[in-house]
N, C-alpha and C. Protein backbone atom coordinates (compact mmCIF):
# COMPACT_ATOMS: atom_id res chain seq x y z
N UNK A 1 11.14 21.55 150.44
CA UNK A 1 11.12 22.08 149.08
C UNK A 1 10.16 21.24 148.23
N UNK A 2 9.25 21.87 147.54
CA UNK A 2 8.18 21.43 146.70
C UNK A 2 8.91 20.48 145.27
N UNK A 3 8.59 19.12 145.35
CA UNK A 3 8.96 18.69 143.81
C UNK A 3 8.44 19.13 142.91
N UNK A 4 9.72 19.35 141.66
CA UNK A 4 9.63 19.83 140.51
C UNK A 4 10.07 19.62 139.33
N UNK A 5 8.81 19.07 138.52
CA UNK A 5 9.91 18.09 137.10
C UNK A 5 10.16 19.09 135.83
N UNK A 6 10.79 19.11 135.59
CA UNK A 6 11.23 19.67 134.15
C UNK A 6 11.79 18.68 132.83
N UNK A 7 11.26 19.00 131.58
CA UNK A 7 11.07 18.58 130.67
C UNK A 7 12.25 19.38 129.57
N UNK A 8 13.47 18.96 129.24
CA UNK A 8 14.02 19.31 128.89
C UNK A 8 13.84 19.26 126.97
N UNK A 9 13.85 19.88 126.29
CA UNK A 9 13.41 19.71 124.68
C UNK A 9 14.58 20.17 123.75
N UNK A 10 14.76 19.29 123.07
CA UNK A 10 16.18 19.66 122.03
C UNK A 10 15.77 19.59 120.97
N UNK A 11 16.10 20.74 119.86
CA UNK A 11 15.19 20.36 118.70
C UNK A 11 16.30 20.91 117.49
N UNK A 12 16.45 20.01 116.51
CA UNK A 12 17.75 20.66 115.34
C UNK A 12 16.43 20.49 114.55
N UNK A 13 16.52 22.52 113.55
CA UNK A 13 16.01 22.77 112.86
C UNK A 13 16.10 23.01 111.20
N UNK A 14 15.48 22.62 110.67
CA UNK A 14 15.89 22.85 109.00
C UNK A 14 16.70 24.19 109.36
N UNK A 15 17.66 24.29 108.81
CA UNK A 15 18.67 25.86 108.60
C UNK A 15 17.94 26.54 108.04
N UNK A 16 16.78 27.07 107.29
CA UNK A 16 16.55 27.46 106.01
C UNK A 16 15.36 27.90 106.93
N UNK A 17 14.61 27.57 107.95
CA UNK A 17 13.77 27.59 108.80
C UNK A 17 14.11 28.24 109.79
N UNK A 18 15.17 28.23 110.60
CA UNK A 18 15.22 28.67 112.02
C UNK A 18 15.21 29.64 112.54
N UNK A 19 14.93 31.20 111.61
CA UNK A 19 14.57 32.13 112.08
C UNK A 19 13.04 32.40 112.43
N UNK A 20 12.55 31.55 111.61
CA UNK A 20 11.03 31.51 111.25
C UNK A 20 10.48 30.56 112.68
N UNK A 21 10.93 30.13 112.89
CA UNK A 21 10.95 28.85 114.19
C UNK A 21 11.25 29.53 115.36
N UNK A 22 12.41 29.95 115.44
CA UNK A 22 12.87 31.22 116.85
C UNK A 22 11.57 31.96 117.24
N UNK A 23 11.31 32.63 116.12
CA UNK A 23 10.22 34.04 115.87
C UNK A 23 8.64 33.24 116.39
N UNK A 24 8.84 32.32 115.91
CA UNK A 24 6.93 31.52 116.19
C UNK A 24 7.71 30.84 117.66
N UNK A 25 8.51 30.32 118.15
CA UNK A 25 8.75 30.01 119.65
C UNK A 25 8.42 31.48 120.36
N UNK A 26 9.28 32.41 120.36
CA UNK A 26 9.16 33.50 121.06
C UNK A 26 8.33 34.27 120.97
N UNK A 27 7.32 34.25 119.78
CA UNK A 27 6.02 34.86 119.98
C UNK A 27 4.79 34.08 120.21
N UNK A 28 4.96 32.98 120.17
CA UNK A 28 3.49 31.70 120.48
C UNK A 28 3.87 30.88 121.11
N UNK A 29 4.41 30.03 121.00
CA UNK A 29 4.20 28.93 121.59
C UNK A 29 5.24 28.77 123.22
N UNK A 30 6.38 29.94 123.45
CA UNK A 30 6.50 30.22 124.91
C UNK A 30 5.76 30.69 125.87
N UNK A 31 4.78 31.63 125.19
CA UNK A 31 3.97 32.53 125.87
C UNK A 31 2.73 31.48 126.39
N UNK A 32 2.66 30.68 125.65
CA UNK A 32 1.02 29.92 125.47
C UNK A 32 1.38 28.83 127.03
N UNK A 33 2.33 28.39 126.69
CA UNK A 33 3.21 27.17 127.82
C UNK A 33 2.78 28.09 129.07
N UNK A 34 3.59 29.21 129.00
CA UNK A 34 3.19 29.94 130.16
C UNK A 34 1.55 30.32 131.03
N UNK A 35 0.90 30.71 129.52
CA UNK A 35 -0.09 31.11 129.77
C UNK A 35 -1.13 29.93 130.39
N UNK A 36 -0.57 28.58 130.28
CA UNK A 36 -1.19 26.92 130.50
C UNK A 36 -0.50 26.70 132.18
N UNK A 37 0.57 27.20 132.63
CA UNK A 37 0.72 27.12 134.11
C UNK A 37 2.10 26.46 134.10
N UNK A 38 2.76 26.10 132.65
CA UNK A 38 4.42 25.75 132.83
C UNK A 38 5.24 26.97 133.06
N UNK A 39 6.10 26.44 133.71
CA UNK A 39 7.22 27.72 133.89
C UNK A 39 8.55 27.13 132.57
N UNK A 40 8.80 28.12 131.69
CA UNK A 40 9.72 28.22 131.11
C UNK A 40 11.52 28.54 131.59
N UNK A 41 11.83 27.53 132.02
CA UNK A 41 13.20 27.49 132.45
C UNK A 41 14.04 28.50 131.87
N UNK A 42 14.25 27.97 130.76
CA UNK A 42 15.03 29.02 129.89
C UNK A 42 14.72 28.53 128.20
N UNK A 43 15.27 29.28 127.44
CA UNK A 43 15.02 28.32 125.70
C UNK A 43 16.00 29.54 125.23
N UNK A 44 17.29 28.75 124.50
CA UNK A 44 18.07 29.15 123.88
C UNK A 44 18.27 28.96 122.34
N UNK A 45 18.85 29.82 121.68
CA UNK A 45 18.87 28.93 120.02
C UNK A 45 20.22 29.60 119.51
N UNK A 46 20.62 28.29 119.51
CA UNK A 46 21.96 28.06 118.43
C UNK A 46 21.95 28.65 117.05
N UNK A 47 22.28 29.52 115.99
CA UNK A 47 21.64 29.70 115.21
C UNK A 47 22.95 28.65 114.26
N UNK A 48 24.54 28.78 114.58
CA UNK A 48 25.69 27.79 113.87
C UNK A 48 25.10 26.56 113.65
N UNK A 49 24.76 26.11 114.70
CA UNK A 49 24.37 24.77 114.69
C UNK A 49 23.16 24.21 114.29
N UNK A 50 21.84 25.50 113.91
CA UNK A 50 20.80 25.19 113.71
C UNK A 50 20.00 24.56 115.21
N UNK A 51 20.14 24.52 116.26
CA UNK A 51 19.71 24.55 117.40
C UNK A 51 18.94 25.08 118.77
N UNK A 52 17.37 24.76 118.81
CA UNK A 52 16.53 25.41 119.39
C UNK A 52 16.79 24.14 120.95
N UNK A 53 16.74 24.83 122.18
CA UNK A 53 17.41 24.04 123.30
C UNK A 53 16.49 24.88 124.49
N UNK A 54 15.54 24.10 124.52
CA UNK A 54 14.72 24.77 125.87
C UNK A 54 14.27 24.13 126.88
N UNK A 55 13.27 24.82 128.33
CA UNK A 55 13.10 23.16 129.16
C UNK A 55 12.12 24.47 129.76
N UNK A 56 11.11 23.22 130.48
CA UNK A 56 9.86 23.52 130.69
C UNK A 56 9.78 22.97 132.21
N UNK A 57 9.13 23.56 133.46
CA UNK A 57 8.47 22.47 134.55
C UNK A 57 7.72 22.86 134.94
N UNK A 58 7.09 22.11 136.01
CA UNK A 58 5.44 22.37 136.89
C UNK A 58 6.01 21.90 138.14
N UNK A 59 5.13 22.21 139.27
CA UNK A 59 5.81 21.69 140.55
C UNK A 59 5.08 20.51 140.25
N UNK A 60 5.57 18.92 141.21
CA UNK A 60 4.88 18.03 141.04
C UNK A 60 6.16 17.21 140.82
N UNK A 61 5.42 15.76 140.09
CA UNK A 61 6.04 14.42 139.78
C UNK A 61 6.04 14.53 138.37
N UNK A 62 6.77 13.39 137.46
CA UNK A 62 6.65 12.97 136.44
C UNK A 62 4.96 12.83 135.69
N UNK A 63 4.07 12.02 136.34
CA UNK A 63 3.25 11.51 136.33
C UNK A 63 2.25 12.61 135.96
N UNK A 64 2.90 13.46 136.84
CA UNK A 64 1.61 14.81 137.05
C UNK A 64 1.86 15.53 135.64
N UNK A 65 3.34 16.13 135.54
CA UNK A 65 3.26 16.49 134.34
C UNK A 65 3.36 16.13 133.33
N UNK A 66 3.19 14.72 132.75
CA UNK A 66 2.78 14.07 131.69
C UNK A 66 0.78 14.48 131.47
N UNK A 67 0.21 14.04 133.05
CA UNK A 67 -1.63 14.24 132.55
C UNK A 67 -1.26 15.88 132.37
N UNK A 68 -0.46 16.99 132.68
CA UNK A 68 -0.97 18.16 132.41
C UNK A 68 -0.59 18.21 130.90
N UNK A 69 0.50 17.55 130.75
CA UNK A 69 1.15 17.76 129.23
C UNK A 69 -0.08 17.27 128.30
N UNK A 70 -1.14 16.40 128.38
CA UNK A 70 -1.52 15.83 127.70
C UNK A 70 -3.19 16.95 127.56
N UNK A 71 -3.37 17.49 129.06
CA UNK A 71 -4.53 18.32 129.02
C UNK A 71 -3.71 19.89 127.26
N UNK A 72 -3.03 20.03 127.93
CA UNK A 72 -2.16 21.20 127.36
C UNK A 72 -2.31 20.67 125.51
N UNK A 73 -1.85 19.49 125.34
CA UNK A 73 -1.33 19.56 123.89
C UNK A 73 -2.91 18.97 123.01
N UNK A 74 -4.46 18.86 123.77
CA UNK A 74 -5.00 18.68 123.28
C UNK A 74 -6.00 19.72 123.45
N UNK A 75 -5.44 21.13 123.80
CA UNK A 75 -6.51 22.14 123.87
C UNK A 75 -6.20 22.76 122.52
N UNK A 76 -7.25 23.73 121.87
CA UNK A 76 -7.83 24.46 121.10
C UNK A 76 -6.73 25.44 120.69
N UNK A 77 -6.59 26.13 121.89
CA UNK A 77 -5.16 27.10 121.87
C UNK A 77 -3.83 26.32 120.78
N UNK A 78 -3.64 25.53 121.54
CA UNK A 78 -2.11 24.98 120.90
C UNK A 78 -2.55 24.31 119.47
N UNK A 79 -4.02 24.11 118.86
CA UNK A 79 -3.86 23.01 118.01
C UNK A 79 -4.40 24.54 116.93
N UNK A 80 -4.83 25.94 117.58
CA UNK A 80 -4.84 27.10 116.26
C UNK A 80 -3.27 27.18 116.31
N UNK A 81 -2.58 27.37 117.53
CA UNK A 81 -0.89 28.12 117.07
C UNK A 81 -0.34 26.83 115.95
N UNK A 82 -0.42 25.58 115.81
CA UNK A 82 0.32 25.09 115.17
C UNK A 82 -0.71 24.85 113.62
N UNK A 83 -1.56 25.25 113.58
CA UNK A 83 -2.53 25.56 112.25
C UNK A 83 -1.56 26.05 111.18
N UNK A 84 -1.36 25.81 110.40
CA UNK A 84 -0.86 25.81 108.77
C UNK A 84 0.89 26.13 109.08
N UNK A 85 1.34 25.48 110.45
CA UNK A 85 2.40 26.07 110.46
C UNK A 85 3.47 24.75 109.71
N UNK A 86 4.34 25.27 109.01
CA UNK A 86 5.27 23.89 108.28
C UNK A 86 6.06 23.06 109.37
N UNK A 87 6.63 21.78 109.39
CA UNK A 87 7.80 20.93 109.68
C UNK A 87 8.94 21.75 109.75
N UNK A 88 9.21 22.25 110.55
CA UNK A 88 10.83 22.87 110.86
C UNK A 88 11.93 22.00 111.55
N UNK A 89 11.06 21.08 112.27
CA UNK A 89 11.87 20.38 113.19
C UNK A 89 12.39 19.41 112.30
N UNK A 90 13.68 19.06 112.46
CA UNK A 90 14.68 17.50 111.67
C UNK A 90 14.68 16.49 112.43
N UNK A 91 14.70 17.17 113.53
CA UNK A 91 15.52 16.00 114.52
C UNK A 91 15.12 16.69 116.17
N UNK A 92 14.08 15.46 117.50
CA UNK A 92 13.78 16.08 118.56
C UNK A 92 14.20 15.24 119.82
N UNK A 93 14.75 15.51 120.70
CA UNK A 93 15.24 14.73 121.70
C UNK A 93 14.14 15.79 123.33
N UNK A 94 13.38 14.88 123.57
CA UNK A 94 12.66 15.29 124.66
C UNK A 94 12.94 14.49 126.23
N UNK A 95 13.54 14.99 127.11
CA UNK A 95 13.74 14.32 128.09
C UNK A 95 13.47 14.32 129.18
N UNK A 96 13.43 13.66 130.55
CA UNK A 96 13.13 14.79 131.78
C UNK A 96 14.38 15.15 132.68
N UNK A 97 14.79 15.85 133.30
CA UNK A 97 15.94 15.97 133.67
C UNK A 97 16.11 16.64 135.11
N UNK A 98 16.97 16.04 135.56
CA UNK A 98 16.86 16.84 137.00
C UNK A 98 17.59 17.90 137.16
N UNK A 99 18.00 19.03 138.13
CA UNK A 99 18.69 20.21 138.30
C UNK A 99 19.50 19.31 139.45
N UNK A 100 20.64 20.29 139.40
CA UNK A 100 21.91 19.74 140.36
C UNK A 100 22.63 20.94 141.01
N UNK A 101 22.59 21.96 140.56
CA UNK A 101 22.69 22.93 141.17
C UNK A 101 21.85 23.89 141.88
């Protein structure tokens, strides 16, 4: 079986924001991840709790997907989607995490 890291992302959003945040995840910035060669695990959102909860991987090591993370968050693409977009995020817990089932 091919190694595979996933990047787990927790993000509590201004309340006042998080529809606006859902709506720009699910129309930009999931699609774009994808469209860059991550596979989108899953991404859920809390709306009680104010809670966006998603996770990302590539086949590979840690290592590997840190240099892709870094090709990814300094291309053109990702730096128009986040162009005039506001601070939604309060609070971000990014981790890597393994699967067990």
């Amino acid at each position: 079986m091919t190694e595979r890291t996933i990047q787990l992302r927790r993000y509590r959003i201004h309340p006042e924001m998080f529809d606006d945040f859902v709506e720009w995840m699910r129309d930009e910035l999931l699609p774009m991840r994808v469209e860059y060669g991550f596979h989108v695990e899953f991404a859920y959102a809390d709306a009680k709790n104010s809670m966006f909860t998603w996770a990302v991987s590539l086949p590979g090591d840690e290592a590997g997907f840190r240099e892709f993370e870094e090709h990814y968050s300094a291309s053109p693409e990702r730096a128009a989607a986040f162009e005039g977009q506001p601070q939604r995020i309060a609070e971000m817990w990014i981790d890597f995490v393994t699967s067990v089932g």
